[in-house]
PDB file of N, CA and C in Angstrom:
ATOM      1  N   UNK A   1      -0.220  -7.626  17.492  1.00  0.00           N
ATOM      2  CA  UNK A   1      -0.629  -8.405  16.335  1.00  0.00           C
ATOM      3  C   UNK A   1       0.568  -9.217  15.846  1.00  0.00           C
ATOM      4  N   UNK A   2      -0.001  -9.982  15.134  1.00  0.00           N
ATOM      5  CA  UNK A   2       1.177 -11.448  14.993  1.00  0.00           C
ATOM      6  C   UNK A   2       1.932 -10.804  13.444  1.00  0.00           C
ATOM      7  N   UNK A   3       3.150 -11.113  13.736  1.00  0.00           N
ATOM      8  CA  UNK A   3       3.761 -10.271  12.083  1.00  0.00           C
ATOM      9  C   UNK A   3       3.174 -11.326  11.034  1.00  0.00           C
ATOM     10  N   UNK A   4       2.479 -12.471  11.170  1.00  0.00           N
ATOM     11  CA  UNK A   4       2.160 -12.819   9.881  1.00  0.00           C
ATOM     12  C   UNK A   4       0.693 -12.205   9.259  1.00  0.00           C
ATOM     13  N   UNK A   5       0.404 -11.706  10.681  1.00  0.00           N
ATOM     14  CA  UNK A   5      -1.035 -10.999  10.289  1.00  0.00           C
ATOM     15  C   UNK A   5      -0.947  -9.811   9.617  1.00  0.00           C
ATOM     16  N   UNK A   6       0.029  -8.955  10.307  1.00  0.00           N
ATOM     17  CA  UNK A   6       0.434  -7.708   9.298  1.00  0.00           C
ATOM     18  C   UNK A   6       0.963  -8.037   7.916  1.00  0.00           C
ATOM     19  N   UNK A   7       1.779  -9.088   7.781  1.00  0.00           N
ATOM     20  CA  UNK A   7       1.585  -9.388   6.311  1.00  0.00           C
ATOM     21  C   UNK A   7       0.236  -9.689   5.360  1.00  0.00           C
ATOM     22  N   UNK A   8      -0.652 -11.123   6.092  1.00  0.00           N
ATOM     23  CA  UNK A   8      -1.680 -10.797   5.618  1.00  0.00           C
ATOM     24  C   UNK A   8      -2.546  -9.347   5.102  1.00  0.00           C
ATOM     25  N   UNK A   9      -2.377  -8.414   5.888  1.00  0.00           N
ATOM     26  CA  UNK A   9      -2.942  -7.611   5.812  1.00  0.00           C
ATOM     27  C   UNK A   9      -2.438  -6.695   4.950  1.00  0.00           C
ATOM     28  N   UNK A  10      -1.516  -6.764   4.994  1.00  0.00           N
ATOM     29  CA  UNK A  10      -0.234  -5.809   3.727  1.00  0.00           C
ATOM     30  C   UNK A  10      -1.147  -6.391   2.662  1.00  0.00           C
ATOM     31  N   UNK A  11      -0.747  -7.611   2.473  1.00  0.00           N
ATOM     32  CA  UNK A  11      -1.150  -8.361   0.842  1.00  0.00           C
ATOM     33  C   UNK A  11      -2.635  -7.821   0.379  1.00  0.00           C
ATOM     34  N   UNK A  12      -3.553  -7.750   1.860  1.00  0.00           N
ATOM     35  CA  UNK A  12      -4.784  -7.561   1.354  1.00  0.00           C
ATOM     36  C   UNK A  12      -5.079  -5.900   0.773  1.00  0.00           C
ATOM     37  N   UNK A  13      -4.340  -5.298   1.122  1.00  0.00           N
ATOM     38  CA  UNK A  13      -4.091  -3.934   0.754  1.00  0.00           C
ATOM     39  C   UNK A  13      -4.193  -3.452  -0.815  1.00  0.00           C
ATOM     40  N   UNK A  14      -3.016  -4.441  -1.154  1.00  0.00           N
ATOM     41  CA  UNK A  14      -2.446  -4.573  -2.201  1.00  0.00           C
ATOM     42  C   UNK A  14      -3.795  -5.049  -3.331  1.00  0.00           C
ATOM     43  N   UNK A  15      -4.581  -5.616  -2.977  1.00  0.00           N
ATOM     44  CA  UNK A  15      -5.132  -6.612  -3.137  1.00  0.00           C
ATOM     45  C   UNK A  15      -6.887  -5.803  -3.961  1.00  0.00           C
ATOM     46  N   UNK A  16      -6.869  -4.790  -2.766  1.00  0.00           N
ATOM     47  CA  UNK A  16      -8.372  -3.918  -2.785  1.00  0.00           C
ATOM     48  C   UNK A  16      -7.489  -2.978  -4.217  1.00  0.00           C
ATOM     49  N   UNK A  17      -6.309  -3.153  -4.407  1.00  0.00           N
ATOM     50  CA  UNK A  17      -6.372  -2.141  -5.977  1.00  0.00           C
ATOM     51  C   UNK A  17      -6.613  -2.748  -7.110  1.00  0.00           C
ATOM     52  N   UNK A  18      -6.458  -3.960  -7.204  1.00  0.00           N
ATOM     53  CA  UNK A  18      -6.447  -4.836  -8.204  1.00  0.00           C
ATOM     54  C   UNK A  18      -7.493  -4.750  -8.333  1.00  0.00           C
ATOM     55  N   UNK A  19      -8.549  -5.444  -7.445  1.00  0.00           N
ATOM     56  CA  UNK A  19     -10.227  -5.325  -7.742  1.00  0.00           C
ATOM     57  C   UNK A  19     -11.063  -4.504  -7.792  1.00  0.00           C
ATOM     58  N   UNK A  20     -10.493  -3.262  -7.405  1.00  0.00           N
ATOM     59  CA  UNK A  20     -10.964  -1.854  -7.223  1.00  0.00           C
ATOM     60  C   UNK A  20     -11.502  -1.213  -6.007  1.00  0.00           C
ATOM     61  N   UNK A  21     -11.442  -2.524  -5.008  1.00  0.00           N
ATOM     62  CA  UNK A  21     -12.378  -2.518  -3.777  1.00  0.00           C
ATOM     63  C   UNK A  21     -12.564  -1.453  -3.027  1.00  0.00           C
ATOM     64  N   UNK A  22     -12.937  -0.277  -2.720  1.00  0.00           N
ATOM     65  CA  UNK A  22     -12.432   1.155  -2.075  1.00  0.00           C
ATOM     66  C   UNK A  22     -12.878   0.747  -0.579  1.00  0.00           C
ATOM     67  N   UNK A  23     -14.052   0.191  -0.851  1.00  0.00           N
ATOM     68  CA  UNK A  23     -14.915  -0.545   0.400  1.00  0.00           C
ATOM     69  C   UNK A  23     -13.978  -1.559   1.779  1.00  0.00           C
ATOM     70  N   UNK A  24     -13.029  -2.177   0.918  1.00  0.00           N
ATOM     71  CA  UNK A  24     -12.259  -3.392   1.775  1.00  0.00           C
ATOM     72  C   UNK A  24     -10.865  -2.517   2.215  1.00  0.00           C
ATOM     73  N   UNK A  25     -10.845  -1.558   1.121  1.00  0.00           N
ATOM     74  CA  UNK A  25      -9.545  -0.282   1.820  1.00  0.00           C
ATOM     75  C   UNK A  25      -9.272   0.007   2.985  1.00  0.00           C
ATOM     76  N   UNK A  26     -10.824   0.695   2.481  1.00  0.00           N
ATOM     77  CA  UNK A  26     -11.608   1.929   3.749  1.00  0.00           C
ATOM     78  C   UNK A  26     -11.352   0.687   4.938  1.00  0.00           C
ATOM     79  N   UNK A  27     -11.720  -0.477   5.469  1.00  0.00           N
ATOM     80  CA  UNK A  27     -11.794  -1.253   6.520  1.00  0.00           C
ATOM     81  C   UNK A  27     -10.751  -1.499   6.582  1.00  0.00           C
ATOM     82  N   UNK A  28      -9.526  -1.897   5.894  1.00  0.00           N
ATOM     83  CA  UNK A  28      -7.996  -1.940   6.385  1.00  0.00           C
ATOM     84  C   UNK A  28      -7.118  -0.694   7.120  1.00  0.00           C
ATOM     85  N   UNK A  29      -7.695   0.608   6.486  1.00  0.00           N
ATOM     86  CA  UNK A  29      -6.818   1.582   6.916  1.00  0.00           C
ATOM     87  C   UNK A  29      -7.124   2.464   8.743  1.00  0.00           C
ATOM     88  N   UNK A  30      -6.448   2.735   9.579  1.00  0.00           N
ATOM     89  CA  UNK A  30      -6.958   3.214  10.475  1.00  0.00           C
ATOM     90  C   UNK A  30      -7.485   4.327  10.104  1.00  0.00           C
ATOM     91  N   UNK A  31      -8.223   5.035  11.111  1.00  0.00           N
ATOM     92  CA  UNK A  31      -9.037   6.250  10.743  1.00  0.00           C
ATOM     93  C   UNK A  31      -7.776   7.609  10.657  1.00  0.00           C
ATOM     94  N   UNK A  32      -7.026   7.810  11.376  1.00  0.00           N
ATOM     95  CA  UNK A  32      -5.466   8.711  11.156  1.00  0.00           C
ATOM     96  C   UNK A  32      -4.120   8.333  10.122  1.00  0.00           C
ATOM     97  N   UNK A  33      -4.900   7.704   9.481  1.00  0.00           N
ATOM     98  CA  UNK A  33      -3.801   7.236   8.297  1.00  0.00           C
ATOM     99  C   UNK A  33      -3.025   8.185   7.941  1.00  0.00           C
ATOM    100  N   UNK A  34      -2.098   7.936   7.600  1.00  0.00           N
ATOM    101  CA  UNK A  34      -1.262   9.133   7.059  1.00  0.00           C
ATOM    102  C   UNK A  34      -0.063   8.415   5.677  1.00  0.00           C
ATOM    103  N   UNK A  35      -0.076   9.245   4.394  1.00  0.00           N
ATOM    104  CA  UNK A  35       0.456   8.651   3.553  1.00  0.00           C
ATOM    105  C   UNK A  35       1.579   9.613   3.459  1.00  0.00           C
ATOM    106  N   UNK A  36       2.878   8.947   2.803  1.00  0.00           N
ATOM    107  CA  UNK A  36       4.104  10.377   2.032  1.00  0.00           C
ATOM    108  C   UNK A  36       4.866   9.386   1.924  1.00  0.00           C
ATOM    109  N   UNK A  37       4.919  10.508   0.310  1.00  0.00           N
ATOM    110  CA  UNK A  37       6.107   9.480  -0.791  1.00  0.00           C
ATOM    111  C   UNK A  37       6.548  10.922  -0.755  1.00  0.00           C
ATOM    112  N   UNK A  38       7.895  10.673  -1.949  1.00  0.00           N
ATOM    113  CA  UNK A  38       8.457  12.097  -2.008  1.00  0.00           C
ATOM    114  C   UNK A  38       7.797  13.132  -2.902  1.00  0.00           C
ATOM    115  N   UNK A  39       6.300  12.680  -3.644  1.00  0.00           N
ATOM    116  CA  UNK A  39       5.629  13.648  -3.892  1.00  0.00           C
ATOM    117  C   UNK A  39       4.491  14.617  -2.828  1.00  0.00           C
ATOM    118  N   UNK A  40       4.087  13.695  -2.069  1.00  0.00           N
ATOM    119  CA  UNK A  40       3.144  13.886  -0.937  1.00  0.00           C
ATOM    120  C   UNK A  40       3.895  13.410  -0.066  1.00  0.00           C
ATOM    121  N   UNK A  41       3.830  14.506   1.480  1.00  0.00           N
ATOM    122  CA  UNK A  41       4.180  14.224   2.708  1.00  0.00           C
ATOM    123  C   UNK A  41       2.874  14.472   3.297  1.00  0.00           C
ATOM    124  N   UNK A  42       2.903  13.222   4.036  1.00  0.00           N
ATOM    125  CA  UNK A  42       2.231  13.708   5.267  1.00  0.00           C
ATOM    126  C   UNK A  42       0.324  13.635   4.741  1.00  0.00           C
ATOM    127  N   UNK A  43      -0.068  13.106   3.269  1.00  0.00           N
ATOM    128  CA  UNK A  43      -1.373  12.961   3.380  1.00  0.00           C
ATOM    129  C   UNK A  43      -2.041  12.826   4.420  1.00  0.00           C
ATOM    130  N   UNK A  44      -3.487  13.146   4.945  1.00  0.00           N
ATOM    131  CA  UNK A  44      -4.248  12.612   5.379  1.00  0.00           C
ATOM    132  C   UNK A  44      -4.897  11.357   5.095  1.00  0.00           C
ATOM    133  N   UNK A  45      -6.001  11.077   5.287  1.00  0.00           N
ATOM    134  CA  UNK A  45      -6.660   9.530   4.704  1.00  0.00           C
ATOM    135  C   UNK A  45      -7.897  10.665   3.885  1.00  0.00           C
ATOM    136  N   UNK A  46      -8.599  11.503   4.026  1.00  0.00           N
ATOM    137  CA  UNK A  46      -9.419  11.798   2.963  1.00  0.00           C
ATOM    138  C   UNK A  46      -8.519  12.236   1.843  1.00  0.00           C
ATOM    139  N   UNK A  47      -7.009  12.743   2.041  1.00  0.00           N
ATOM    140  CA  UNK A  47      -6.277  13.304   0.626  1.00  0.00           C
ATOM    141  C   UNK A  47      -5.686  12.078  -0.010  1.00  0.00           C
ATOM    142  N   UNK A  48      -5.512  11.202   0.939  1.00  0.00           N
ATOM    143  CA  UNK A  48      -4.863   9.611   0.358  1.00  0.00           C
ATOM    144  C   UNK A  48      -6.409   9.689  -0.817  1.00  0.00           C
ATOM    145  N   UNK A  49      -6.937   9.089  -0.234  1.00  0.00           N
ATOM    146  CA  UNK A  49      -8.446   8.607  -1.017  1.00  0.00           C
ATOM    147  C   UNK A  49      -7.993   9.525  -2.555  1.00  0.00           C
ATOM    148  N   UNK A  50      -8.582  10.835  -2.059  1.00  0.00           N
ATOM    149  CA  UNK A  50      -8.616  11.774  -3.319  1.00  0.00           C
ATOM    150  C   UNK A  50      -7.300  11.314  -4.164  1.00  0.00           C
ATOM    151  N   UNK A  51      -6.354  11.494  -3.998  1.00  0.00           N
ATOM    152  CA  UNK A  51      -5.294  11.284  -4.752  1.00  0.00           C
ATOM    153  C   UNK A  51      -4.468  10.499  -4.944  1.00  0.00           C
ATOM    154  N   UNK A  52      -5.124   8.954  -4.164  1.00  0.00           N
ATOM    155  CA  UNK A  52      -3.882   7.887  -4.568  1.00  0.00           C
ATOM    156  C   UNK A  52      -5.054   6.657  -5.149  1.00  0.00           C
ATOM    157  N   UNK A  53      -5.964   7.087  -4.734  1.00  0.00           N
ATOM    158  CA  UNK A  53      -6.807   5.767  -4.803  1.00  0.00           C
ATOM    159  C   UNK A  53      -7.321   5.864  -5.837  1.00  0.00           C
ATOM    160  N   UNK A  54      -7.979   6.546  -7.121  1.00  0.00           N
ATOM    161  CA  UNK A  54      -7.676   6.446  -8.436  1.00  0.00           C
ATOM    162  C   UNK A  54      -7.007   5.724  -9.479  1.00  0.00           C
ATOM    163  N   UNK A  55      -5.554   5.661  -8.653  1.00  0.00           N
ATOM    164  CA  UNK A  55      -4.563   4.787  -9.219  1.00  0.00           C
ATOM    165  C   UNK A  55      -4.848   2.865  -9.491  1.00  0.00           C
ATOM    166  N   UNK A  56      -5.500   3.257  -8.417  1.00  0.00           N
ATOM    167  CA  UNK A  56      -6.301   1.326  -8.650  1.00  0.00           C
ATOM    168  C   UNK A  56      -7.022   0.814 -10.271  1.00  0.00           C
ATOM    169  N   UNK A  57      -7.661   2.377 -10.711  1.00  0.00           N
ATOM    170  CA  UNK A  57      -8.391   2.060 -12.015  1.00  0.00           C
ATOM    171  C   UNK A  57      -7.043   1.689 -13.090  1.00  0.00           C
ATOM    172  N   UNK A  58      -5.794   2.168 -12.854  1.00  0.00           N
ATOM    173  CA  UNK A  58      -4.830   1.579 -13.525  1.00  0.00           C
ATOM    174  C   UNK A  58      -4.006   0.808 -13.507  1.00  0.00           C
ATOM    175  N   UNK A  59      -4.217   0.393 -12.646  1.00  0.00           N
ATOM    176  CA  UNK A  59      -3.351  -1.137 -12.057  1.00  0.00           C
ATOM    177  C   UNK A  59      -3.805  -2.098 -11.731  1.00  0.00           C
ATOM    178  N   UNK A  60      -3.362  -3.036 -13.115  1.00  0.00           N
ATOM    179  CA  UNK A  60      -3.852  -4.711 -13.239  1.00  0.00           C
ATOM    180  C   UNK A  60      -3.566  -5.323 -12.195  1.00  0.00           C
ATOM    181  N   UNK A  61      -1.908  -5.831 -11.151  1.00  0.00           N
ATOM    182  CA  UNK A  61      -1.526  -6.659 -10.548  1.00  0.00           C
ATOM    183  C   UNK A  61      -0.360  -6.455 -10.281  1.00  0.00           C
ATOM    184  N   UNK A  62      -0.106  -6.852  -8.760  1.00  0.00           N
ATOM    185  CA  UNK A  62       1.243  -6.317  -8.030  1.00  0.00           C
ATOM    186  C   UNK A  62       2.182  -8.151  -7.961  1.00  0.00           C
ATOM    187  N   UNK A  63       3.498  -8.245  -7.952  1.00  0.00           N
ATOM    188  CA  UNK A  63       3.822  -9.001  -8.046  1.00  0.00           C
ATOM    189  C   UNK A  63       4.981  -8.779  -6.889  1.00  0.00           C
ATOM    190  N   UNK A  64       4.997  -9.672  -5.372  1.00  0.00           N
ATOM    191  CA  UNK A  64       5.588  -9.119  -4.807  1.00  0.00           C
ATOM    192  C   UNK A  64       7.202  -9.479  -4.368  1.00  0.00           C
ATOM    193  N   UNK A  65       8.335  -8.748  -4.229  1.00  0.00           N
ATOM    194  CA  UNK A  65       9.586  -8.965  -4.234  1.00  0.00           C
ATOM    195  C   UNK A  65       9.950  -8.954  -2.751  1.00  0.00           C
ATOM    196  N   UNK A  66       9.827  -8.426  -2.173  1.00  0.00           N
ATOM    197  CA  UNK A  66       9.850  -8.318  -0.488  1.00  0.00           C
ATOM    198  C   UNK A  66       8.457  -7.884   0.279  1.00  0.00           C
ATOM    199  N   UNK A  67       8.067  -8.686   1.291  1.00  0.00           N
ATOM    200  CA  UNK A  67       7.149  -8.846   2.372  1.00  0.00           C
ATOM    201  C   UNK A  67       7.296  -9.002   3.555  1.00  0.00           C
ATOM    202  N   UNK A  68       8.301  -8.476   4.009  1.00  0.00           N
ATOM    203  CA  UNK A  68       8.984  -8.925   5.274  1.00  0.00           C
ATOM    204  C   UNK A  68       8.068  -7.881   6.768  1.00  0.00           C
ATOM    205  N   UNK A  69       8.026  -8.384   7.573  1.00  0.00           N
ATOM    206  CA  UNK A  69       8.156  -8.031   8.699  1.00  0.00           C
ATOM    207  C   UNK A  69       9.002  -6.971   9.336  1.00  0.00           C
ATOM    208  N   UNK A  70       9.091  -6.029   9.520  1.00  0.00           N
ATOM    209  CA  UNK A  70      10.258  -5.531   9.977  1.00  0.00           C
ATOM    210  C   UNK A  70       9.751  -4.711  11.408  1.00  0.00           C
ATOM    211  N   UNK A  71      10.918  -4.767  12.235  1.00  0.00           N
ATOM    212  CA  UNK A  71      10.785  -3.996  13.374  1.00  0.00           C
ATOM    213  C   UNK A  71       9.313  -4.434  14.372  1.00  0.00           C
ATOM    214  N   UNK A  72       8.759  -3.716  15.727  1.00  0.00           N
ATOM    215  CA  UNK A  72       7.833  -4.291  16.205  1.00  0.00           C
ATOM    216  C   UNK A  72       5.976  -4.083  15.395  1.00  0.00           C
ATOM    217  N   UNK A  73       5.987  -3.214  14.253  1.00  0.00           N
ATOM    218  CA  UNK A  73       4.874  -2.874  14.130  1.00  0.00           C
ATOM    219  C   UNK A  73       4.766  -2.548  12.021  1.00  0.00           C
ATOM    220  N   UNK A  74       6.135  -2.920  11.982  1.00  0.00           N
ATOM    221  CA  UNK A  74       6.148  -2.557   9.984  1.00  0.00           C
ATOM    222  C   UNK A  74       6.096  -3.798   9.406  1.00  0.00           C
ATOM    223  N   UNK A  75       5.821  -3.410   7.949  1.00  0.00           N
ATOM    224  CA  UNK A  75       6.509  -4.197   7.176  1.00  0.00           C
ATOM    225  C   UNK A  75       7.033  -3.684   6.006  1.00  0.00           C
ATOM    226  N   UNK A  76       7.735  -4.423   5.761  1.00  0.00           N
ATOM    227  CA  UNK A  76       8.343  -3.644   4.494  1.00  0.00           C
ATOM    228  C   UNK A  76       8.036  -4.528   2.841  1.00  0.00           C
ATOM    229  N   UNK A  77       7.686  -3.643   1.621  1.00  0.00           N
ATOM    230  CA  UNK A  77       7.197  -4.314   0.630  1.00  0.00           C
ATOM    231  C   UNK A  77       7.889  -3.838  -0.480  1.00  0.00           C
ATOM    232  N   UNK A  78       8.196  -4.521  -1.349  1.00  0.00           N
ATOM    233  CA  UNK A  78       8.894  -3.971  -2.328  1.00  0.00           C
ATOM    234  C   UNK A  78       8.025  -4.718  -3.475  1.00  0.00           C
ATOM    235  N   UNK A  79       7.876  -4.364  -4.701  1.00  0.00           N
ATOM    236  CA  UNK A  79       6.639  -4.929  -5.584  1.00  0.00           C
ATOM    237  C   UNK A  79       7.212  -4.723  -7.190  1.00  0.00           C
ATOM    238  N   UNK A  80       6.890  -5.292  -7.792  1.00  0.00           N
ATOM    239  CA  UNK A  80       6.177  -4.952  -9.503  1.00  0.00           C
ATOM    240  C   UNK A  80       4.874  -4.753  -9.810  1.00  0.00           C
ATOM    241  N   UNK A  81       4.793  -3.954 -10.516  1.00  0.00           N
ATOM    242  CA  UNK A  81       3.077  -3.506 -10.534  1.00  0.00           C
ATOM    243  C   UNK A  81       3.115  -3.839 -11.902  1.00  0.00           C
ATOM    244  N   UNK A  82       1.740  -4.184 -12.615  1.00  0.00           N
ATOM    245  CA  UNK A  82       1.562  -3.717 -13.815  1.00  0.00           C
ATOM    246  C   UNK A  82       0.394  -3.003 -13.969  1.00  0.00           C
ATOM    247  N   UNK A  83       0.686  -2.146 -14.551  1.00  0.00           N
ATOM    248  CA  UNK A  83      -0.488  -1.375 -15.173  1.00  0.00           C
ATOM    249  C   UNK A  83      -1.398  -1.725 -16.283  1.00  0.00           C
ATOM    250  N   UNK A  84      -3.073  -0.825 -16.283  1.00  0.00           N
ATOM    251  CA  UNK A  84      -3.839  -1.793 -17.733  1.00  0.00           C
ATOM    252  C   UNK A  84      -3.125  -1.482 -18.791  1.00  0.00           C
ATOM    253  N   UNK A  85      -2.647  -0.669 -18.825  1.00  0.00           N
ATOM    254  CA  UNK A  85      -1.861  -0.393 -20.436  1.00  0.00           C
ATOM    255  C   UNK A  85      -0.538  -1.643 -21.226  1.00  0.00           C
ATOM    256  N   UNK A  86      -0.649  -2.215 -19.954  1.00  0.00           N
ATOM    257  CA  UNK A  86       0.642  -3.650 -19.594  1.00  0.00           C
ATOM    258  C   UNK A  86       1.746  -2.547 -19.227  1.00  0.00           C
ATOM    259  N   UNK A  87       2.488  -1.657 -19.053  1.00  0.00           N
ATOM    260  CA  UNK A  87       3.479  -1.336 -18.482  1.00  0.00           C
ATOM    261  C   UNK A  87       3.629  -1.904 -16.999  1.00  0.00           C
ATOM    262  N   UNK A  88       5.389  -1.515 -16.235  1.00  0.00           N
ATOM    263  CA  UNK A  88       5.214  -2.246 -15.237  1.00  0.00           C
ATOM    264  C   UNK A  88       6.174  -1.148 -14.470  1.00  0.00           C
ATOM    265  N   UNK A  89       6.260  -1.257 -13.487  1.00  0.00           N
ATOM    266  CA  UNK A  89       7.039  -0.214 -12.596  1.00  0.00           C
ATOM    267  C   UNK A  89       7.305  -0.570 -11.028  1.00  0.00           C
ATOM    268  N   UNK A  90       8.250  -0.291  -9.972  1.00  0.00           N
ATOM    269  CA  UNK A  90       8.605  -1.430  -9.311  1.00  0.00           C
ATOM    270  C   UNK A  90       8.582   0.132  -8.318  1.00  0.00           C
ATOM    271  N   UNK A  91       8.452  -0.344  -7.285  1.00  0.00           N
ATOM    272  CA  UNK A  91       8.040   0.779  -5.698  1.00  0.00           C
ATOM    273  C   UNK A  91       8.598  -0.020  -4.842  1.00  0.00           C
ATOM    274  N   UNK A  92       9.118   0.369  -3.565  1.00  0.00           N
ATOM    275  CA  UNK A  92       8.904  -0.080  -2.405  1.00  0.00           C
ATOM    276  C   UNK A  92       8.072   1.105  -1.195  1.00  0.00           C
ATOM    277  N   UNK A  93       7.597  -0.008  -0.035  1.00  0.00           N
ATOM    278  CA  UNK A  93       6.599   0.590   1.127  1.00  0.00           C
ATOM    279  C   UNK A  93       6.522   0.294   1.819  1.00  0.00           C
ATOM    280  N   UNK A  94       6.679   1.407   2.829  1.00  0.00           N
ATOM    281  CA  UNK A  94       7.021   0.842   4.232  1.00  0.00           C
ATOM    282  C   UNK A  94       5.376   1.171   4.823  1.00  0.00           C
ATOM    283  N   UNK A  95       4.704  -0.087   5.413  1.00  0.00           N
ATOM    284  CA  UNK A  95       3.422   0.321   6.280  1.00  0.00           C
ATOM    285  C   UNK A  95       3.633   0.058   7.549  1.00  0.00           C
ATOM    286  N   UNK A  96       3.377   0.767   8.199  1.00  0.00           N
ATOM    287  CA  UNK A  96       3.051   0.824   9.904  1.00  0.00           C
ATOM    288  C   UNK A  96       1.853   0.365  10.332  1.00  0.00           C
ATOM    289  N   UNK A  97       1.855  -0.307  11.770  1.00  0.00           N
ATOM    290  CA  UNK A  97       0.292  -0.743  12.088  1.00  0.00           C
ATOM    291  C   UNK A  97       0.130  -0.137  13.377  1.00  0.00           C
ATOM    292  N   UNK A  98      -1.212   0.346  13.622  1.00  0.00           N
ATOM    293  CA  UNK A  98      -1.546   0.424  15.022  1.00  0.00           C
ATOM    294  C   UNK A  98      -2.708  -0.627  15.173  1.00  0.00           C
ATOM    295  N   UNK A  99      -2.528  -1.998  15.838  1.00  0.00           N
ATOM    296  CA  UNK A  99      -3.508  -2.869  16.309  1.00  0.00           C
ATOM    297  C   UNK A  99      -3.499  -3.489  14.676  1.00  0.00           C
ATOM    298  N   UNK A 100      -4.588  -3.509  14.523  1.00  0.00           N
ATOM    299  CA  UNK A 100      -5.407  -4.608  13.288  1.00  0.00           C
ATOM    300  C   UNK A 100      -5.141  -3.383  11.988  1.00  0.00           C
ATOM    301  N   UNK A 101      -5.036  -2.866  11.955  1.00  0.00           N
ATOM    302  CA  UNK A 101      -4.962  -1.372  10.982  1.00  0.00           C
ATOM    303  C   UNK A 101      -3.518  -0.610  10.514  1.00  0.00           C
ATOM    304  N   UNK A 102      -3.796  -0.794   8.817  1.00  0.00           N
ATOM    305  CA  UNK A 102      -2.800   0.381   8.981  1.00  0.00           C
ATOM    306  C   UNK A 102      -2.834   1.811   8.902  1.00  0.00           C
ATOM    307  N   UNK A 103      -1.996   2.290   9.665  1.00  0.00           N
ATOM    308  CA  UNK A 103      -1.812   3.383   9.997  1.00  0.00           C
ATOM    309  C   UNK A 103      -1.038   4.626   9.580  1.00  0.00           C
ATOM    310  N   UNK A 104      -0.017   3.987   8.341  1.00  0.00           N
ATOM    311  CA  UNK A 104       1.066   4.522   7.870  1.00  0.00           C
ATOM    312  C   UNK A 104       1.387   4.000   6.833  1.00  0.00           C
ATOM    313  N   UNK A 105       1.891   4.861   5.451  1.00  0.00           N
ATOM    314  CA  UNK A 105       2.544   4.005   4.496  1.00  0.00           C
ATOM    315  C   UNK A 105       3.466   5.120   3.993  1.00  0.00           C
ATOM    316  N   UNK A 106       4.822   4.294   3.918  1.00  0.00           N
ATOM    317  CA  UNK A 106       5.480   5.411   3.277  1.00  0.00           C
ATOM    318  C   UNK A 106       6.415   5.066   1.697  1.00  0.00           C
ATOM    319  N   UNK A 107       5.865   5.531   0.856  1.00  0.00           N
ATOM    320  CA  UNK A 107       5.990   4.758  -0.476  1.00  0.00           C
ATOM    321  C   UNK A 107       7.703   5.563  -1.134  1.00  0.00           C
ATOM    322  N   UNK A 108       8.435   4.713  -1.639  1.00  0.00           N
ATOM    323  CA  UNK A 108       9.673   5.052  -2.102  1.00  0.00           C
ATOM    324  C   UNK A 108       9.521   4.741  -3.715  1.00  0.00           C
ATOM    325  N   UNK A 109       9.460   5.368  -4.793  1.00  0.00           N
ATOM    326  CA  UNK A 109       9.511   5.087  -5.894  1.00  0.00           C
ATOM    327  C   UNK A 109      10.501   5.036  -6.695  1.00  0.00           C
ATOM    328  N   UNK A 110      10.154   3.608  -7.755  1.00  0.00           N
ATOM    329  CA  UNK A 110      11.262   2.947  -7.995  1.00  0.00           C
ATOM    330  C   UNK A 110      11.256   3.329  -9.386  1.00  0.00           C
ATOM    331  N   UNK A 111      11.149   2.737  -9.933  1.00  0.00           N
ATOM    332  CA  UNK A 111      11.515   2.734 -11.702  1.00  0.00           C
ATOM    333  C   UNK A 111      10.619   2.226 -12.754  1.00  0.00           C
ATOM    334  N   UNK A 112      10.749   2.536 -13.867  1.00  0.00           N
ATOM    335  CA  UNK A 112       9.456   1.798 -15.004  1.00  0.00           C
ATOM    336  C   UNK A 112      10.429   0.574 -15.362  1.00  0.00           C
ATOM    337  N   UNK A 113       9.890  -0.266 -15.553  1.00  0.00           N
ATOM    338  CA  UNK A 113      10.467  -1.559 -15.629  1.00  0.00           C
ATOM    339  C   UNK A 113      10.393  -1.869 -17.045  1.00  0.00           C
TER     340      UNK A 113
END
């Protein structure tokens, strides 16, 4: 896959939280997804769902600081989020792809802004 497509596809990621989309998720993520930040290692994709995807009902809009490409199959994202409450808080994430899908995300958390 072309690294601008994995970006596309990063963004669209990003994208299904804002609108709430669980539907356009579910079709981005491969079926062996696997999530871990340093609270969760190693999610599955039904424990991702259960416990990260919630988080969409609180988050207005990601504003992004790095989108890069990295290596033959990542990219790397670094963001501002805001939340509905207007707070804002800044992450970076590394996603992996297998083919058209991602397959991997590994979230580093940053700070309340």
């Amino acid at each position: 896959m072309d690294p601008d497509d994995r970006v596309r596809l990063a963004r669209a990621c990003y994208e299904t939280y804002e609108t709430g989309d669980r539907e356009a998720l579910d079709g981005l993520l491969a079926d062996d997804f696997t999530f871990s930040s340093p609270s969760d290692v190693g999610l599955d994709r039904a424990t991702y769902f259960e416990r990260c995807w919630p988080n969409s009902e609180l988050t207005r809009s990601f504003e992004f600081r790095r989108l890069e490409p990295i290596g033959d199959d990542e990219i790397l994202v670094t963001y501002e989020a805001e939340r509905t409450d207007g707070s804002r808080f800044r992450n970076t994430e590394i996603l992996g792809f297998d083919g058209a899908r991602i397959a991997r995300a590994e979230v580093y958390f940053g700070w309340n802004l």
